[in-house]
Protein backbone atom coordinates (compact mmCIF):
# COMPACT_ATOMS: atom_id res chain seq x y z
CA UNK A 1 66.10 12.01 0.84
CA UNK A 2 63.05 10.06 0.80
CA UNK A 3 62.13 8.15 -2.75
CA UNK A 4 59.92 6.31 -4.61
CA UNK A 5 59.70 4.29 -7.88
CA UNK A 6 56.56 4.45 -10.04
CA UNK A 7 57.14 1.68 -13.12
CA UNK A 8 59.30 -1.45 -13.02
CA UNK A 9 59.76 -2.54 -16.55
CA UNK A 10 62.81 -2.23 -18.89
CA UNK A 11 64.25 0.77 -17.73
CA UNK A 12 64.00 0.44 -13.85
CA UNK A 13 67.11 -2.04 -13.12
CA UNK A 14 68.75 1.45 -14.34
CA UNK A 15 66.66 4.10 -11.64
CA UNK A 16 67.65 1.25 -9.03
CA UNK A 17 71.19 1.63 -9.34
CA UNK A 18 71.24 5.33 -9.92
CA UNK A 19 68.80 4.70 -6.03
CA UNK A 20 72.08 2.82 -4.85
CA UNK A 21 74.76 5.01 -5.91
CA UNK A 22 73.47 7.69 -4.79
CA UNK A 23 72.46 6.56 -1.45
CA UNK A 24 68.49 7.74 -1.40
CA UNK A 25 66.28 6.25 1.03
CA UNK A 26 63.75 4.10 -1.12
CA UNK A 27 60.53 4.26 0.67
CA UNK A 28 58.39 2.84 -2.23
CA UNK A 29 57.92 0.97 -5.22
CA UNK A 30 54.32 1.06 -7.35
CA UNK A 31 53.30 -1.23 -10.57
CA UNK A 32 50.17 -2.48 -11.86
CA UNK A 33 51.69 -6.17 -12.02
CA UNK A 34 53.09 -7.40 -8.00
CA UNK A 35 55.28 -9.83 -9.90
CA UNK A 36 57.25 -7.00 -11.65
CA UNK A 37 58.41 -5.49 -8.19
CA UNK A 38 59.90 -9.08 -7.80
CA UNK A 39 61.50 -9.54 -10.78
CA UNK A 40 63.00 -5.97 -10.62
CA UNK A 41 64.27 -6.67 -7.35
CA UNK A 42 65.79 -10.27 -8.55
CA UNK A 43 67.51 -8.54 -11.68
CA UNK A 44 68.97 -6.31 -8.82
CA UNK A 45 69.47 -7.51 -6.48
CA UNK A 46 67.77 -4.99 -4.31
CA UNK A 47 66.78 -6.34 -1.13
CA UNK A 48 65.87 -3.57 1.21
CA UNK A 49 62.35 -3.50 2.80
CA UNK A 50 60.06 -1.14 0.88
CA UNK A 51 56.36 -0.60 0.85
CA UNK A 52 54.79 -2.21 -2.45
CA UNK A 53 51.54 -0.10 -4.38
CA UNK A 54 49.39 -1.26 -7.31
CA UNK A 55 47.33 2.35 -6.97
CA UNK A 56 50.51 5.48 -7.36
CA UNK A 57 48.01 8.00 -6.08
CA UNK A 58 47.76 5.24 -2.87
CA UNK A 59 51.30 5.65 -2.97
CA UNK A 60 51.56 9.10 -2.62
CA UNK A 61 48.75 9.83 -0.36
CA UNK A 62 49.86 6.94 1.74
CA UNK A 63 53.57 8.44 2.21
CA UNK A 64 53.60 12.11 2.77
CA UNK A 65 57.24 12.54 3.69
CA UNK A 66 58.19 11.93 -0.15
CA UNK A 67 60.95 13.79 -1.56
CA UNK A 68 61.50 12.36 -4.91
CA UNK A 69 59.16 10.34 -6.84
CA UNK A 70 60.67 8.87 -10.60
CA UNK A 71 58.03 7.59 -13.31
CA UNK A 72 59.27 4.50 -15.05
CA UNK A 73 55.86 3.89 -16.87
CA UNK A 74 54.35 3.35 -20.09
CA UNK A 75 54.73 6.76 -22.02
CA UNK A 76 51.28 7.26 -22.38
CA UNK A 77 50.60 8.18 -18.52
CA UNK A 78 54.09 9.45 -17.96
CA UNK A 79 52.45 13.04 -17.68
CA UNK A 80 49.44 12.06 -15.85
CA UNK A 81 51.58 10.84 -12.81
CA UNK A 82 53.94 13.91 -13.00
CA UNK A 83 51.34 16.32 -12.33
CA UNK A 84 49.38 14.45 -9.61
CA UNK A 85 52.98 14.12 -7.84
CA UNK A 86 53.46 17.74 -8.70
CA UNK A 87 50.19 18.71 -7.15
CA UNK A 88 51.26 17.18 -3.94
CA UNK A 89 54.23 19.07 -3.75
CA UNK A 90 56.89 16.06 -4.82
CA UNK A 91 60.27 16.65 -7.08
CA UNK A 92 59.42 14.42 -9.87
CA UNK A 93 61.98 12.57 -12.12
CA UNK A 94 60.24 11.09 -15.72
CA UNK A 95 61.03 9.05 -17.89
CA UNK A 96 61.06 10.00 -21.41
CA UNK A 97 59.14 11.49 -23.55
CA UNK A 98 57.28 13.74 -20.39
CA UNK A 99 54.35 13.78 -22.32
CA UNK A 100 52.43 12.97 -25.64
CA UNK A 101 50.94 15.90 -26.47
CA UNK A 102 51.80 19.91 -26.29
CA UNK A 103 49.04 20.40 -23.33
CA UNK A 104 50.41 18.24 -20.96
CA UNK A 105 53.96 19.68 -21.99
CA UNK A 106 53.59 22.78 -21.02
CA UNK A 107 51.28 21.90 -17.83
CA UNK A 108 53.75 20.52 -16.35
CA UNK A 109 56.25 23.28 -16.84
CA UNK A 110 53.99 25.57 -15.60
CA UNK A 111 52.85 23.84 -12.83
CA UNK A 112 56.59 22.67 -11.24
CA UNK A 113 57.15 26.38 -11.51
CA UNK A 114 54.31 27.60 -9.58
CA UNK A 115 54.51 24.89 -7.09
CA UNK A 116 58.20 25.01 -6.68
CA UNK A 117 59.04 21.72 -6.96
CA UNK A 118 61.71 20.11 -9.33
CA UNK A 119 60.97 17.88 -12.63
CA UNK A 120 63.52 16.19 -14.39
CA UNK A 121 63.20 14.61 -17.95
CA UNK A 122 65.37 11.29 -18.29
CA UNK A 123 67.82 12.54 -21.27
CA UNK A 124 69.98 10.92 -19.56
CA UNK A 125 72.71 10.72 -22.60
CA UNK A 126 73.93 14.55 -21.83
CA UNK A 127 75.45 12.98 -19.32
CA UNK A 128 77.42 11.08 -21.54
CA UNK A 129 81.22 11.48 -21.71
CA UNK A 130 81.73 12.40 -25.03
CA UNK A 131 78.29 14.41 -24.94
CA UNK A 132 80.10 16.18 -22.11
CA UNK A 133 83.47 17.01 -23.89
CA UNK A 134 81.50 17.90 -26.91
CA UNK A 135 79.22 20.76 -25.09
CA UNK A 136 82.58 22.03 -23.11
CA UNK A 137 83.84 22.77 -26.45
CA UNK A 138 80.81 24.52 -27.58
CA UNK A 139 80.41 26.54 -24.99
CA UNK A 140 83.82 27.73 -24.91
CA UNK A 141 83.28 28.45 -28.59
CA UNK A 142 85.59 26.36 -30.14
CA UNK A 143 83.30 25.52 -32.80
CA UNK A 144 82.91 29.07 -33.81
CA UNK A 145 79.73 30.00 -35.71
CA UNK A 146 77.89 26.77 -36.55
CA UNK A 147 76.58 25.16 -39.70
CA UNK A 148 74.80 22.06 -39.30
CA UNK A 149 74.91 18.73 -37.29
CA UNK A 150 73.10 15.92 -37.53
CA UNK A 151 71.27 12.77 -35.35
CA UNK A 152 71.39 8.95 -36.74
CA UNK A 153 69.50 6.56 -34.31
CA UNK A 154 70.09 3.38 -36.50
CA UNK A 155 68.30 0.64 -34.17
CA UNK A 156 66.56 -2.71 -34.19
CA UNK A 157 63.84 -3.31 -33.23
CA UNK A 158 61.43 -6.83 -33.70
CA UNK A 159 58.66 -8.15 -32.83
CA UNK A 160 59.27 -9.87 -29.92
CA UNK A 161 60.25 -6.49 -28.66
CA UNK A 162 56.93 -4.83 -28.83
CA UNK A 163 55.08 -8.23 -28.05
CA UNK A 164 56.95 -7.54 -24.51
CA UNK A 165 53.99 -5.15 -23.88
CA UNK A 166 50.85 -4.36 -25.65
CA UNK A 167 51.30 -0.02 -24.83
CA UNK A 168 54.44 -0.05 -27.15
CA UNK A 169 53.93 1.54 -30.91
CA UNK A 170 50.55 2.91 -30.60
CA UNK A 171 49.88 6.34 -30.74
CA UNK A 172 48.42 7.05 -27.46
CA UNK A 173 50.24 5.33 -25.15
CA UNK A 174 53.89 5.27 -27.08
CA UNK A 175 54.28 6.19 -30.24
CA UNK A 176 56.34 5.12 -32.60
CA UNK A 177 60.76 4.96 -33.35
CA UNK A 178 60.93 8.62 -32.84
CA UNK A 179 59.27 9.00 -29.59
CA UNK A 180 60.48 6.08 -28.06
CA UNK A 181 64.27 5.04 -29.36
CA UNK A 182 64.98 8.21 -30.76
CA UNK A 183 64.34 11.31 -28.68
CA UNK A 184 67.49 10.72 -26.79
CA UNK A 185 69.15 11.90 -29.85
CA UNK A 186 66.78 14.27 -30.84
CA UNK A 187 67.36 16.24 -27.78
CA UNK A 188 71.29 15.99 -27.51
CA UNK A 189 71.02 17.87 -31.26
CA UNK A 190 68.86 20.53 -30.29
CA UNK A 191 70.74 21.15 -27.24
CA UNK A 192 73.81 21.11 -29.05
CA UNK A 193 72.42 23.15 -32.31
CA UNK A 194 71.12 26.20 -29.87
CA UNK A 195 67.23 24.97 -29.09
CA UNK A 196 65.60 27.34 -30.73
CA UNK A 197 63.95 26.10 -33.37
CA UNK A 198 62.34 27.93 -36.71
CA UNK A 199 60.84 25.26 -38.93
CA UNK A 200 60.91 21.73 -39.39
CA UNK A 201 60.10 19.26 -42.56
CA UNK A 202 59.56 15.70 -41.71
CA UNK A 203 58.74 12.30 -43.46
CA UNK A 204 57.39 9.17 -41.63
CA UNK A 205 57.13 5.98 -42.77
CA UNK A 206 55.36 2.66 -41.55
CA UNK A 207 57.88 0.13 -43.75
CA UNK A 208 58.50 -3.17 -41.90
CA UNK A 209 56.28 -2.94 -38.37
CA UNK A 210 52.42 -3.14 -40.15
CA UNK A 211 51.69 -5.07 -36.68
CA UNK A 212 52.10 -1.53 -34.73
CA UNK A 213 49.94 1.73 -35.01
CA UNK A 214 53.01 4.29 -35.61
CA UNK A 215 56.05 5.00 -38.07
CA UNK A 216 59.37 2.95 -37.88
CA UNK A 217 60.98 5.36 -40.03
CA UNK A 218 61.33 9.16 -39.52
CA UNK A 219 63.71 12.09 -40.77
CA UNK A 220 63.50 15.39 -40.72
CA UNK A 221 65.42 19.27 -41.82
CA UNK A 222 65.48 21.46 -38.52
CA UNK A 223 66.14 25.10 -39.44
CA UNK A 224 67.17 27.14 -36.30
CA UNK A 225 67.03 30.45 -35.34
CA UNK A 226 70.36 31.38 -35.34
CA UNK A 227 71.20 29.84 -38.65
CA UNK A 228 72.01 26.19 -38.59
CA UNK A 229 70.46 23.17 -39.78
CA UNK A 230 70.25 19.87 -38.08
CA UNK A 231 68.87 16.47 -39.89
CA UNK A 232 67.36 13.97 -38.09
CA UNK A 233 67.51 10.13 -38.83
CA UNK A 234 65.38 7.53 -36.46
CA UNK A 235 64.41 4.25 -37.03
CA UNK A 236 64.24 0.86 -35.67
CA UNK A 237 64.45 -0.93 -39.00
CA UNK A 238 68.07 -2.25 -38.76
CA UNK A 239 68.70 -5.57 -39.80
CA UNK A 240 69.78 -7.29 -37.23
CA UNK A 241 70.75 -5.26 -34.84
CA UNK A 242 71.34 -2.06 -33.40
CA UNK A 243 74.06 -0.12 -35.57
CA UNK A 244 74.83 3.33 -34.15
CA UNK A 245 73.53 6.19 -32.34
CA UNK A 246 76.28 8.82 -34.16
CA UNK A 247 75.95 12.70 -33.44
CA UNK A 248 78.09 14.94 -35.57
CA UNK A 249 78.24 18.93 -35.22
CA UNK A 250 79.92 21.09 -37.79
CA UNK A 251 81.23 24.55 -37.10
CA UNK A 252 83.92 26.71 -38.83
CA UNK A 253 86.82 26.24 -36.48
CA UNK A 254 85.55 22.49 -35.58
CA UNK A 255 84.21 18.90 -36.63
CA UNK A 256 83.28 15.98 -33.99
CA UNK A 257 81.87 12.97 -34.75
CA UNK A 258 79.85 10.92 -31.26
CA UNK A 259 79.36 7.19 -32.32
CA UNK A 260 78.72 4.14 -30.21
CA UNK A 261 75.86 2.29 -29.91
CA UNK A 262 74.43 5.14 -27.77
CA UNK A 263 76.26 8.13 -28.70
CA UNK A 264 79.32 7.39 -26.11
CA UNK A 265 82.40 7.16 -28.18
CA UNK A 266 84.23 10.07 -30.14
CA UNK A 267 85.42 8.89 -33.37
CA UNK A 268 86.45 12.18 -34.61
CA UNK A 269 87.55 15.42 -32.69
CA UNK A 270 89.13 17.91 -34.70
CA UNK A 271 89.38 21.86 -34.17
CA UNK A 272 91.85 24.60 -35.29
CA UNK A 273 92.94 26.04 -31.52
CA UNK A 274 94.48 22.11 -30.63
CA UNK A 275 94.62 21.64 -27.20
CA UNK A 276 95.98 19.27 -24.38
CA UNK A 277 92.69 18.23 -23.94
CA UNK A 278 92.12 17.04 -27.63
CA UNK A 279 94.73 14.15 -27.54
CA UNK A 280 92.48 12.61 -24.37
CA UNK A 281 89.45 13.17 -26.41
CA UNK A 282 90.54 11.21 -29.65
CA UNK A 283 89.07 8.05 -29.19
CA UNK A 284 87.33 8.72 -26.33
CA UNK A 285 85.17 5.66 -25.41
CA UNK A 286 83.01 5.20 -22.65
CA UNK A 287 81.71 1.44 -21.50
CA UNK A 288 78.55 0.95 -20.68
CA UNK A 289 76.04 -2.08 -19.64
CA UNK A 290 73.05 -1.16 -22.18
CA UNK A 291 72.10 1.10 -24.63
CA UNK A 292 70.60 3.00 -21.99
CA UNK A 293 74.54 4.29 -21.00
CA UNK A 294 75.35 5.14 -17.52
CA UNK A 295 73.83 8.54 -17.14
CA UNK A 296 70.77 7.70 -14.72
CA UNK A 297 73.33 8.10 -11.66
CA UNK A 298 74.69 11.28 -13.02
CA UNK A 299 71.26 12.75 -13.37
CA UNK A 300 69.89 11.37 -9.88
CA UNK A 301 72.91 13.13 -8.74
CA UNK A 302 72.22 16.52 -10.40
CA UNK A 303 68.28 16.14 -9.12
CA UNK A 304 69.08 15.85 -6.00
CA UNK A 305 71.88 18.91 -5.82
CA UNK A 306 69.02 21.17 -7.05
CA UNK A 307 66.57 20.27 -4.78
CA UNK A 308 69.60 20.81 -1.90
CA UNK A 309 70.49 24.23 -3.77
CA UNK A 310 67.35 24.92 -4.88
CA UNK A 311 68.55 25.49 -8.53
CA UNK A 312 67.23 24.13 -12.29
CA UNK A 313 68.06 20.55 -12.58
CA UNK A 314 70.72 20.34 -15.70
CA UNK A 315 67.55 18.79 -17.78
CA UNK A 316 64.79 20.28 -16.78
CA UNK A 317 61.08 20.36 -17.44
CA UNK A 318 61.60 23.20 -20.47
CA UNK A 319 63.62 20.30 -22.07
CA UNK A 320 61.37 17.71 -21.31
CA UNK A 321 59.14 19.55 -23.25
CA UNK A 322 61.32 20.74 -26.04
CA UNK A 323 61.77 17.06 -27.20
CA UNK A 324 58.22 16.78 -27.16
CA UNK A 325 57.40 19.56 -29.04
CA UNK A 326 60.25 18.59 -31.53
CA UNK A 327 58.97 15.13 -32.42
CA UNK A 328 55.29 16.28 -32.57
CA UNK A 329 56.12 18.81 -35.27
CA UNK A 330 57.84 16.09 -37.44
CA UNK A 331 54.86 14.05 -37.10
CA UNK A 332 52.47 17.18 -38.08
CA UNK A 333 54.91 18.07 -40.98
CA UNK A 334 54.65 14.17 -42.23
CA UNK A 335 51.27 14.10 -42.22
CA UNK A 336 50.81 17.57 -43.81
CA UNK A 337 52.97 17.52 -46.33
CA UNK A 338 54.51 20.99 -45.66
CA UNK A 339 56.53 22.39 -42.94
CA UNK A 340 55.67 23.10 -39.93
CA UNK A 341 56.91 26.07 -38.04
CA UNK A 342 57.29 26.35 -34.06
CA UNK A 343 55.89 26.74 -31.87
CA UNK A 344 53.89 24.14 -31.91
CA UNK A 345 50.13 24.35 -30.19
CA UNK A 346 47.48 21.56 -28.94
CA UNK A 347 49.17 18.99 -31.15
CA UNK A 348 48.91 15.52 -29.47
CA UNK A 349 50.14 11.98 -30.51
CA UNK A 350 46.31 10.71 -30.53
CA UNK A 351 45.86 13.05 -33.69
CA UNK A 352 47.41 10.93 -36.26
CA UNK A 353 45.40 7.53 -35.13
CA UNK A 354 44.95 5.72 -38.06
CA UNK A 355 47.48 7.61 -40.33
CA UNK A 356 48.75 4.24 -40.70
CA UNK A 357 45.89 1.97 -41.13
CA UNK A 358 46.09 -0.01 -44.54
């Protein structure tokens, strides 16, 4: 399966490897800045031959045989490149979010559809081991009927971080905590909480980051359709480091608690049917490199199965979306004042420029 890499910042020593392990054919690699490629490849230690772009639609136009194109950009653009690579007929993997703004959501969703090709949304944390054990169980209904769960992304987050590159923490090309560090989350406890959500009241706050255009604080009460409630936690204003990434789902027959640094530990795993299984689970803890966990390979690996089998990828575009929709409604509700209920329509990040601005 022929490939190619679009973005070699922070997050691309992580799309190489899941390249390597799963054996794909990298044909190119595409970034505004030549020295990137190199020091991607020197982090790597990827030495293969590959054609080098500065222009993706050069890229694409150049090397018609693609099958598989990921986008490892700035945010802002993430949805730009998805549906020119749709357009040309090209399974697309994204980095998170897909998009900024509700439009561009739900183009791409239609658009993979009516083109046929596959697009899927970097949440790569479902992939998780404990995420894993913890949707067996609820899909088996071992929970029984739910009643809430809950998403704390405690992070850090400094300046020299977002002095790395000038697209980070402004509205149109990143947004803020919620949209960048904490969507992972977000979108494990909607998946895990049933997806369909009624209403949501959020509260954003600028408090330590007045050098950035966006929020570095944002919660939010997520009432969904079948009854439960989920809370939301994000923020980047830690001191001094990253903390926790800790999912926790509450149903009548059940109670787990997901910790880590990146939601990959159990800490607590308790239901009333015990099982075999539930000994291995206690204490669960999966090692990883980074924050960013180990589930790029996994997903590569599911992408390319449904292109083979011609199925849904396990996070698909609808989810991609989803998140998106999610995080845009907390930022409506903040700004509002009042909650906001779904679904959400022609909300972008670029309308709350300036809700910041002292």
């Amino acid at each position: 399966m022929k490939f190619a890499l679009i973005g070699c910042g922070r997050i691309a020593c992580n799309h190489i490897k899941a390249v390597v392990d799963n054996d794909l054919e990298m044909v190119a690699v595409c970034d505004l800045l030549p020295e990137a490629i190199d020091i991607l490849f020197e982090k790597t230690g990827y030495s293969k031959t590959v054609k080098r772009y500065a222009d993706y639609k050069k890229m694409i136009m150049e090397n018609p045989e693609l099958d598989l194109v990921a986008i490892a950009t700035e945010s802002g653009v993430h949805a730009e490149i998805a549906l020119y690579c749709i357009e040309h007929g090209i399974n697309v993997i994204v980095e998170k979010p897909m998009a900024m703004s509700m439009a561009d959501a739900e183009e791409i969703v239609r658009r993979s559809d009516e083109m046929g090709v596959k697009v899927s949304v970097c949440h790569q944390n479902r992939f998780n081991a404990a995420i894993q054990q913890m949707r067996h169980a609820l899909e088996e209904g071992r929970f029984g009927r739910l009643s809430h769960g809950s998403i704390n992304v405690r992070w850090n987050r400094n300046q020299d971080y977002y002095n790395q590159a000038p697209w980070r923490g402004k509205w149109a090309s990143d947004g803020g905590c919620l949209f960048n560090q904490c969507i992972h989350g977000i979108d494990l406890l909607c998946w895990m909480l049933g997806g369909e959500v009624d209403e949501v009241y959020g509260v954003t706050k600028q408090q330590f980051h007045d050098y950035l255009e966006c929020e570095d604080i944002g919660m939010a009460v997520v009432k969904f359709k079948n009854g439960a409630i989920g809370t939301i936690e994000g923020t980047v204003n830690v001191y001094p480091q990253n903390l926790e990434e800790t999912l926790y789902l509450f149903g009548e027959n059940g109670t787990v608690k997901i910790g880590g640094k990146s939601t990959n530990t159990i800490d607590v795993w308790e239901f009333s049917d015990e099982k075999e299984v539930d000994q291995e689970n206690k204490g669960l803890q999966e090692q990883t490199a980074n924050i960013y966990g180990n589930g790029h390979t996994s997903l590569y690996a599911d992408v390319i199965d449904s292109i083979k089998n011609n199925r849904k990828p396990y996070v698909d575009a609808v989810a991609g979306r989803n998140a998106v929709e999610m995080i845009l409604a907390i930022y409506q509700s903040s700004a509002t004042g009042v909650p906001v209920k779904l679904p959400l329509n022609g909300t972008a990040s670029t309308d709350f420029i300036g809700r910041f601005s002292k």
